[in-house]
Protein backbone atom coordinates (compact mmCIF):
# COMPACT_ATOMS: atom_id res chain seq x y z
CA UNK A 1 22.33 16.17 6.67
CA UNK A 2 20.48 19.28 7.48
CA UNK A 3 16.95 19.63 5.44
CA UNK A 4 17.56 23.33 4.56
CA UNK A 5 20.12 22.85 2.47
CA UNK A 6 21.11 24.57 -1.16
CA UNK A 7 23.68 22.05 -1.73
CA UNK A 8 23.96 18.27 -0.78
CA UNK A 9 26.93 16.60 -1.69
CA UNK A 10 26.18 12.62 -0.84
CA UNK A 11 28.95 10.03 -0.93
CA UNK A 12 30.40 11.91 -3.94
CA UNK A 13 34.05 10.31 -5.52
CA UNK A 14 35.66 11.24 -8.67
CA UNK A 15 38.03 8.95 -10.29
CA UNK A 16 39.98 9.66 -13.22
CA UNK A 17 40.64 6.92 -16.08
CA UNK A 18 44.26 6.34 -15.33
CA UNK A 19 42.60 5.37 -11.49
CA UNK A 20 43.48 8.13 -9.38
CA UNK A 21 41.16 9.62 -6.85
CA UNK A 22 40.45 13.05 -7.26
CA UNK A 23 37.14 13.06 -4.41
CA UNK A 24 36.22 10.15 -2.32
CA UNK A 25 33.19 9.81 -0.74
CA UNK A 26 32.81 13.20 0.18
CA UNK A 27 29.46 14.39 2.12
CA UNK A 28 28.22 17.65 2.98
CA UNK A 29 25.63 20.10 2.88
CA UNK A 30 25.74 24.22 2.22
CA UNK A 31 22.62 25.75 4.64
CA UNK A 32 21.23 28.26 2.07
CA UNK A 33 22.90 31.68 2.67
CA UNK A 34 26.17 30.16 4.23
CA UNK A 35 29.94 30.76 2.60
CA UNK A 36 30.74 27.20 2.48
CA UNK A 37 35.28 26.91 2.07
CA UNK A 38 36.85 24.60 0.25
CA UNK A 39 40.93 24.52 1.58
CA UNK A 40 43.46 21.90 1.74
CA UNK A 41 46.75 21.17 0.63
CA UNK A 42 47.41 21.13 -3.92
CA UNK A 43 45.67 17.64 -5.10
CA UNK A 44 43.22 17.44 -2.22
CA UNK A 45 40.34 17.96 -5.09
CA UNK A 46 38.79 21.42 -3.51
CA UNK A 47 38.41 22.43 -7.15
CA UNK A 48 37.40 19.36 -8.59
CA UNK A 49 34.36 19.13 -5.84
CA UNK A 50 33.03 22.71 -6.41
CA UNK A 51 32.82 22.11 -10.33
CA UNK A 52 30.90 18.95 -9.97
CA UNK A 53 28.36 21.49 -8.59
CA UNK A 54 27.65 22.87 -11.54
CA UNK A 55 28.25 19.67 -13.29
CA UNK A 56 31.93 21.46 -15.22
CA UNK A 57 33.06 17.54 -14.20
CA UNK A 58 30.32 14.93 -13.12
CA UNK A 59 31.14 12.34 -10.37
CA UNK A 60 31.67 8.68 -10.84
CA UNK A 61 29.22 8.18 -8.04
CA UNK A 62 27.17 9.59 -5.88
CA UNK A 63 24.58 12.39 -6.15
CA UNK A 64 24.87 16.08 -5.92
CA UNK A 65 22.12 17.93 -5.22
CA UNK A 66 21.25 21.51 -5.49
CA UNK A 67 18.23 23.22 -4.46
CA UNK A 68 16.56 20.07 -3.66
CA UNK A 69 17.08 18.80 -7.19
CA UNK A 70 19.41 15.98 -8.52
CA UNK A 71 21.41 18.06 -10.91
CA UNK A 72 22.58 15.34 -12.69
CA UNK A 73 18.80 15.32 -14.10
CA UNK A 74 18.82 18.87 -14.75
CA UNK A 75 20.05 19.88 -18.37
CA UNK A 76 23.71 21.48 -17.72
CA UNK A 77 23.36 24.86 -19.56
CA UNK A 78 20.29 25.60 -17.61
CA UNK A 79 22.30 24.93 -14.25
CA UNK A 80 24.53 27.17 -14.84
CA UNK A 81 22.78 29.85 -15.94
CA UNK A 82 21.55 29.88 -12.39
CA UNK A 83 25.17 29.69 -10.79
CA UNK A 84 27.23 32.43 -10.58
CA UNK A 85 31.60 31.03 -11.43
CA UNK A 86 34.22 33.64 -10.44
CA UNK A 87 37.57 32.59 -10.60
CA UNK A 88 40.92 33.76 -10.19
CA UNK A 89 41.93 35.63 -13.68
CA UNK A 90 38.00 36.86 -13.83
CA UNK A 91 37.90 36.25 -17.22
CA UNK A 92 35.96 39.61 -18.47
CA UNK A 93 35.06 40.10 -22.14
CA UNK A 94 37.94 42.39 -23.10
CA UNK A 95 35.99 44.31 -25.91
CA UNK A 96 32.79 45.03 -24.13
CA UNK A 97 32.10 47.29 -21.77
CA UNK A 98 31.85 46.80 -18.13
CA UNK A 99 27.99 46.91 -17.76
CA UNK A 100 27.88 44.96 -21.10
CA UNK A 101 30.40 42.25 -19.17
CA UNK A 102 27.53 43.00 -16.03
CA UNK A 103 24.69 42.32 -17.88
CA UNK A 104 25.72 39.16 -20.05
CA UNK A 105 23.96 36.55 -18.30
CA UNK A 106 20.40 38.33 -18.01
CA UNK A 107 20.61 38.70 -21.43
CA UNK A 108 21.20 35.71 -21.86
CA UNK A 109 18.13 34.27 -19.94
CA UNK A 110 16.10 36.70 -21.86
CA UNK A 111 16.00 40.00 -19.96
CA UNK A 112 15.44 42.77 -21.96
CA UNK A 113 17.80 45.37 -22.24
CA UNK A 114 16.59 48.23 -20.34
CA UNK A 115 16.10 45.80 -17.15
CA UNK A 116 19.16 44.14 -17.29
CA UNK A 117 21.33 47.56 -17.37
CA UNK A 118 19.18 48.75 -14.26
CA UNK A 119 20.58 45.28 -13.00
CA UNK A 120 23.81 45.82 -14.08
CA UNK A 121 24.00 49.54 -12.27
CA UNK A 122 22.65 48.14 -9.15
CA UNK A 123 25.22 45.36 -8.94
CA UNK A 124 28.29 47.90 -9.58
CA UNK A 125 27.05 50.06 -7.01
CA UNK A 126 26.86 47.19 -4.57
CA UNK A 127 30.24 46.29 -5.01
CA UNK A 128 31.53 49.74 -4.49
CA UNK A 129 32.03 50.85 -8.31
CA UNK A 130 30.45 54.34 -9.64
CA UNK A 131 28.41 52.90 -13.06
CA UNK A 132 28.84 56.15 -14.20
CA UNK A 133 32.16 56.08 -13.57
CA UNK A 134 33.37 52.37 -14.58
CA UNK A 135 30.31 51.10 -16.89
CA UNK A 136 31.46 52.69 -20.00
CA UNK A 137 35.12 51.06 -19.53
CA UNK A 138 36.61 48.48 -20.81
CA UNK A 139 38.43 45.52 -18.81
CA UNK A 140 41.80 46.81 -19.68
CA UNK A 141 41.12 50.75 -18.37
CA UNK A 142 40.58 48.90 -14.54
CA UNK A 143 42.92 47.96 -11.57
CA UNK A 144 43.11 43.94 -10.88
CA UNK A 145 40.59 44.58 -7.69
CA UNK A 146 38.31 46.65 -9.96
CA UNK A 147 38.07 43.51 -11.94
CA UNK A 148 37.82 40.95 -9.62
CA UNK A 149 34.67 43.23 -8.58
CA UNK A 150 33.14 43.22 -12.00
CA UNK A 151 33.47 39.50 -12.12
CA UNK A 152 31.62 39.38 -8.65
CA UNK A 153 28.97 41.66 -10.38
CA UNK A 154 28.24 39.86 -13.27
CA UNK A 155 28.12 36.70 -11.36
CA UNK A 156 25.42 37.84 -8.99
CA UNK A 157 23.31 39.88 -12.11
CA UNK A 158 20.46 36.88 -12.34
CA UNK A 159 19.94 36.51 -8.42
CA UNK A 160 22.01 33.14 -8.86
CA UNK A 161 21.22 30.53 -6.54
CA UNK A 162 24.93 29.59 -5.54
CA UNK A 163 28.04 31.61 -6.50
CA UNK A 164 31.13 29.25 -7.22
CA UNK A 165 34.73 31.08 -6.62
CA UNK A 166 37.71 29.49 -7.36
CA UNK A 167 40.86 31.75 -5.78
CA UNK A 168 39.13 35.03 -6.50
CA UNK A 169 40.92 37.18 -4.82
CA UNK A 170 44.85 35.63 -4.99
CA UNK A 171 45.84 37.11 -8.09
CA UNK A 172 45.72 40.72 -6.45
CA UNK A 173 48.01 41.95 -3.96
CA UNK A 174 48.27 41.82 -0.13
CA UNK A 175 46.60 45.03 0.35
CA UNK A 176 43.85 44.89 -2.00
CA UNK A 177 42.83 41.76 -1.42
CA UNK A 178 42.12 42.33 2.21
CA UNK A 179 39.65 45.33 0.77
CA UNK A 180 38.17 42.59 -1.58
CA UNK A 181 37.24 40.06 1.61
CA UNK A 182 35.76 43.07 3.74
CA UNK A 183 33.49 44.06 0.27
CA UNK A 184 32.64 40.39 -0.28
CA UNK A 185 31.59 39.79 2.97
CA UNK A 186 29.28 43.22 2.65
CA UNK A 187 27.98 41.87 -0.64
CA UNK A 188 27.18 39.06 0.79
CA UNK A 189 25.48 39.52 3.73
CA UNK A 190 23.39 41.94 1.67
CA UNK A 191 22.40 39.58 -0.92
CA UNK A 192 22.01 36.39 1.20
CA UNK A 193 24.08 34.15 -1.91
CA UNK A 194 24.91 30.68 -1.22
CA UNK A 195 28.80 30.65 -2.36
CA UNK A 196 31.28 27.52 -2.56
CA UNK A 197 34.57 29.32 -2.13
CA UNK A 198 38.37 27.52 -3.17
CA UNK A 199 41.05 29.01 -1.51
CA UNK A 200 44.49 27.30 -0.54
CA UNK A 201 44.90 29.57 1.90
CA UNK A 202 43.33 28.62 5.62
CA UNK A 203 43.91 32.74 6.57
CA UNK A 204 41.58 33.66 4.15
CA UNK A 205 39.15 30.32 4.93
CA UNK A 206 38.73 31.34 7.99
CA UNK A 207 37.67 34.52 7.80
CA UNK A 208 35.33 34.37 5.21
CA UNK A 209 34.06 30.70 6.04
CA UNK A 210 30.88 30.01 7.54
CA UNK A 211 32.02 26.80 7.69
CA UNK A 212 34.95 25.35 6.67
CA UNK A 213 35.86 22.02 4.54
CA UNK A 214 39.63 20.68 4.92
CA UNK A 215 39.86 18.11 2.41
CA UNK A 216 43.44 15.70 2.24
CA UNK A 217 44.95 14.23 -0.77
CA UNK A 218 42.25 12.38 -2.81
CA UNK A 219 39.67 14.69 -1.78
CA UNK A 220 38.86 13.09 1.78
CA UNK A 221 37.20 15.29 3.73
CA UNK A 222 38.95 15.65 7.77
CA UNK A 223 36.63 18.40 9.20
CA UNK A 224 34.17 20.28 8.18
CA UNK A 225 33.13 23.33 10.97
CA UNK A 226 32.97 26.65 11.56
CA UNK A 227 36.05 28.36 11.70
CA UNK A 228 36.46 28.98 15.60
CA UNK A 229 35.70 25.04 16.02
CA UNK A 230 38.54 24.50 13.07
CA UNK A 231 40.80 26.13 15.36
CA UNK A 232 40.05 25.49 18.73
CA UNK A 233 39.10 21.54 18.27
CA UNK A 234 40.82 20.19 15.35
CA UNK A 235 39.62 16.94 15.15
CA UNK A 236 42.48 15.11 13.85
CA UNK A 237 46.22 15.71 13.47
CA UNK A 238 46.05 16.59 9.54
CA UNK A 239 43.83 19.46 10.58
CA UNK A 240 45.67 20.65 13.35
CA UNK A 241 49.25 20.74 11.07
CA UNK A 242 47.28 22.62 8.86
CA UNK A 243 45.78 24.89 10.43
CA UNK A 244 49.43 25.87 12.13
CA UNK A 245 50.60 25.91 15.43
CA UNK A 246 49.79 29.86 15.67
CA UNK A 247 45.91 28.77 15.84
CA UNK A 248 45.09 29.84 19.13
CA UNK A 249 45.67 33.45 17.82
CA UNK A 250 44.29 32.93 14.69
CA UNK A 251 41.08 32.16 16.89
CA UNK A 252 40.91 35.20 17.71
CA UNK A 253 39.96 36.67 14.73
CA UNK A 254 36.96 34.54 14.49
CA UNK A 255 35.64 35.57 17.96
CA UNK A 256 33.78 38.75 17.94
CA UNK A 257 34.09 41.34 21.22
CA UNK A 258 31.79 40.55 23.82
CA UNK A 259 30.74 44.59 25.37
CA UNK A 260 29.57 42.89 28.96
CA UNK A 261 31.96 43.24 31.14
CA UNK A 262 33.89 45.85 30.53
CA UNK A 263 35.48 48.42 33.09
CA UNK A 264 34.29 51.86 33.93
CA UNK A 265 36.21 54.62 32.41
CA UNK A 266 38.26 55.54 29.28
CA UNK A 267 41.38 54.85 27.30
CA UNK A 268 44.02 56.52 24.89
CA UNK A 269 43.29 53.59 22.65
CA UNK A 270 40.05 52.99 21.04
CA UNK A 271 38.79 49.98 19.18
CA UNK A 272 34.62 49.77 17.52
CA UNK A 273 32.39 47.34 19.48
CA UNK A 274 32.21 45.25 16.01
CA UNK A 275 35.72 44.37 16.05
CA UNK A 276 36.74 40.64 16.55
CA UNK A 277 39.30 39.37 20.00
CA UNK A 278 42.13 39.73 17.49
CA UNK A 279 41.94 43.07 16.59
CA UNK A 280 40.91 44.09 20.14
CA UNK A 281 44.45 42.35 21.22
CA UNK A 282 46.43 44.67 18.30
CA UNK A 283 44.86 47.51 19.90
CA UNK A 284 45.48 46.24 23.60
CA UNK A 285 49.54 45.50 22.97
CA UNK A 286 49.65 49.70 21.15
CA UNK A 287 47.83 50.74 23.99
CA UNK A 288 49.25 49.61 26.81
CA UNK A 289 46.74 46.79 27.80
CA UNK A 290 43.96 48.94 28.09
CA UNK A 291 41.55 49.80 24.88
CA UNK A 292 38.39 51.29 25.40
CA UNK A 293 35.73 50.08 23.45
CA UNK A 294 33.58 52.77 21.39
CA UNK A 295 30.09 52.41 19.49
CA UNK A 296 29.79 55.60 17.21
CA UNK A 297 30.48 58.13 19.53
CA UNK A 298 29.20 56.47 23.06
CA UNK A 299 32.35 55.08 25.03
CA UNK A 300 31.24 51.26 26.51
CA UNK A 301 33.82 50.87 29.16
CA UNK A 302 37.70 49.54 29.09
CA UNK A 303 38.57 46.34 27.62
CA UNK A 304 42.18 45.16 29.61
CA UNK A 305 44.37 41.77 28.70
CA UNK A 306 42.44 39.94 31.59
CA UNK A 307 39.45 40.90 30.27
CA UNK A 308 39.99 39.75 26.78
CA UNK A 309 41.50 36.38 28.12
CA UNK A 310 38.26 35.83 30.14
CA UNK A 311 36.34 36.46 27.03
CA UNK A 312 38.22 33.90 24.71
CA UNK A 313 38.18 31.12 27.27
CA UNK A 314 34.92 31.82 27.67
CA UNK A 315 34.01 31.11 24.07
CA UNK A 316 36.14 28.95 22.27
CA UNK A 317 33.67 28.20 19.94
CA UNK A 318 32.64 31.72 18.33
């Protein structure tokens, strides 16, 4: 147990009155700042576990903990007016307004009105909506990724100490969705949020995990690690069927481009120096097995198969 932690989970079980397990004696701690994924198989209790943070169900036993405090001595409306929830359907206000959706929970906690629009504009900038575009709409008048963005809006508005997410970004499709990820991750790195994140999906765990929780039926937990440790040293066989047989290559797009190294001299193909071994291999297989590797405008050398291969035996671990 680290001491830095927003969120201690310690020896926490759930048990329903019929007797079934939903989470047994699960432990683990959230650094403050981290993206902390929940993923494992349907009945595993990922959801279960991130609503007893914010005390939606409260444990049989053990203690969660958030901010230092025992939340179970904390008075549950308070709580969660300093945790952010999205989930999957967002679950906007259909007859107000998008800032008024924005700015519900400062109001709530007693901003006034002028100050909790400002907040309200800021937040829809930040995740890449125009407020004087979208703030005068209503739900309806959006696209499902507009809305899922909303609901990430109004869950930041109060500088919440954790954001919860439960699927929020599986009821849009393929394409979108990817966008969502890359705009969550630049929301929050920006912001700094602590954020519990459900997702059935280990794709999506792994690349927006700091680290990652597989939990098995009855909410056991098998591993909890960073993503490239997930997939490079599963630590037990349930973890390494789930995580697939392709997840060699899938570690790959948890290991970022190393620019040491490379050779002298240029390329057809070009790839950024911030994109991640996987990426750098899509370019390497259009282009021939050479990609040169490009910061703005200022060529860094040639990246070739050998090279990359050195690099990810070189760092299995991220």
């Amino acid at each position: 147990m680290t001491d830095d932690a927003m969120i201690r989970l310690d020896r926490v079980s759930k048990t329903y009155a019929d007797g079934t397990a939903a989470v047994s004696e699960l432990s683990l701690d959230v650094g403050r700042g981290e993206i902390c994924v929940l993923v494992g198989p349907s009945g595993c209790g990922k959801t279960t576990t991130m609503k007893m943070v914010n005390r939606l169900i409260d444990p049989t036993s053990g203690t969660v903990y958030v901010d230092g405090q025992d939340i179970s001595r904390t008075n549950p409306t308070e709580l969660r007016r300093r945790i952010g929830y999205v989930i999957q359907n967002v679950g906007l206000f259909p007859h107000q307004r998008v800032r008024d959706n924005v700015m519900t929970v400062p109001r709530l906690l007693g901003w006034d009105r002028g100050r909790a629009r400002q907040r309200a504009g800021e937040l829809l900038e930040l995740v890449g909506l125009d407020p004087a575009v979208y703030g005068g709409r209503y739900p309806a008048q959006l696209s499902g990724g507009q809305r899922q963005r909303v609901g990430v809006a109004r869950a930041l508005a109060a500088d919440p100490l954790v954001l919860l997410m439960d699927e929020p970004f599986s009821a849009v499709d393929p394409v979108a969705r990817e966008r969502l990820q890359t705009e969550f991750l630049r929301v929050q790195a920006e912001v700094g949020t602590t954020v519990v994140l459900v997702t059935h999906d280990i794709d999506e765990a792994v690349r927006l995990g700091t680290r990652v929780a597989i939990l098995r039926e009855g909410g056991h937990l098998e591993q909890y690690a960073p993503p490239a440790d997930l997939l490079t040293a599963p630590a037990t066989e349930f973890v390494a069927g789930f995580v697939g047989s392709d997840r060699m290559v899938k570690a790959l797009s948890v290991m970022p481009l190393a620019t040491d190294g490379l050779e002298p001299g240029t390329a057809q193909t070009a790839v950024s120096a911030d994109v991640d071994l996987g990426r750098a291999l899509v370019a390497l297989l259009a282009g021939g097995g050479r990609v040169e590797v490009r910061d703005g405008d200022r060529s860094l050398g040639v990246l070739t198969a050998e090279g990359l291969v050195r690099q990810a035996a070189a760092r299995p671990a991220g």
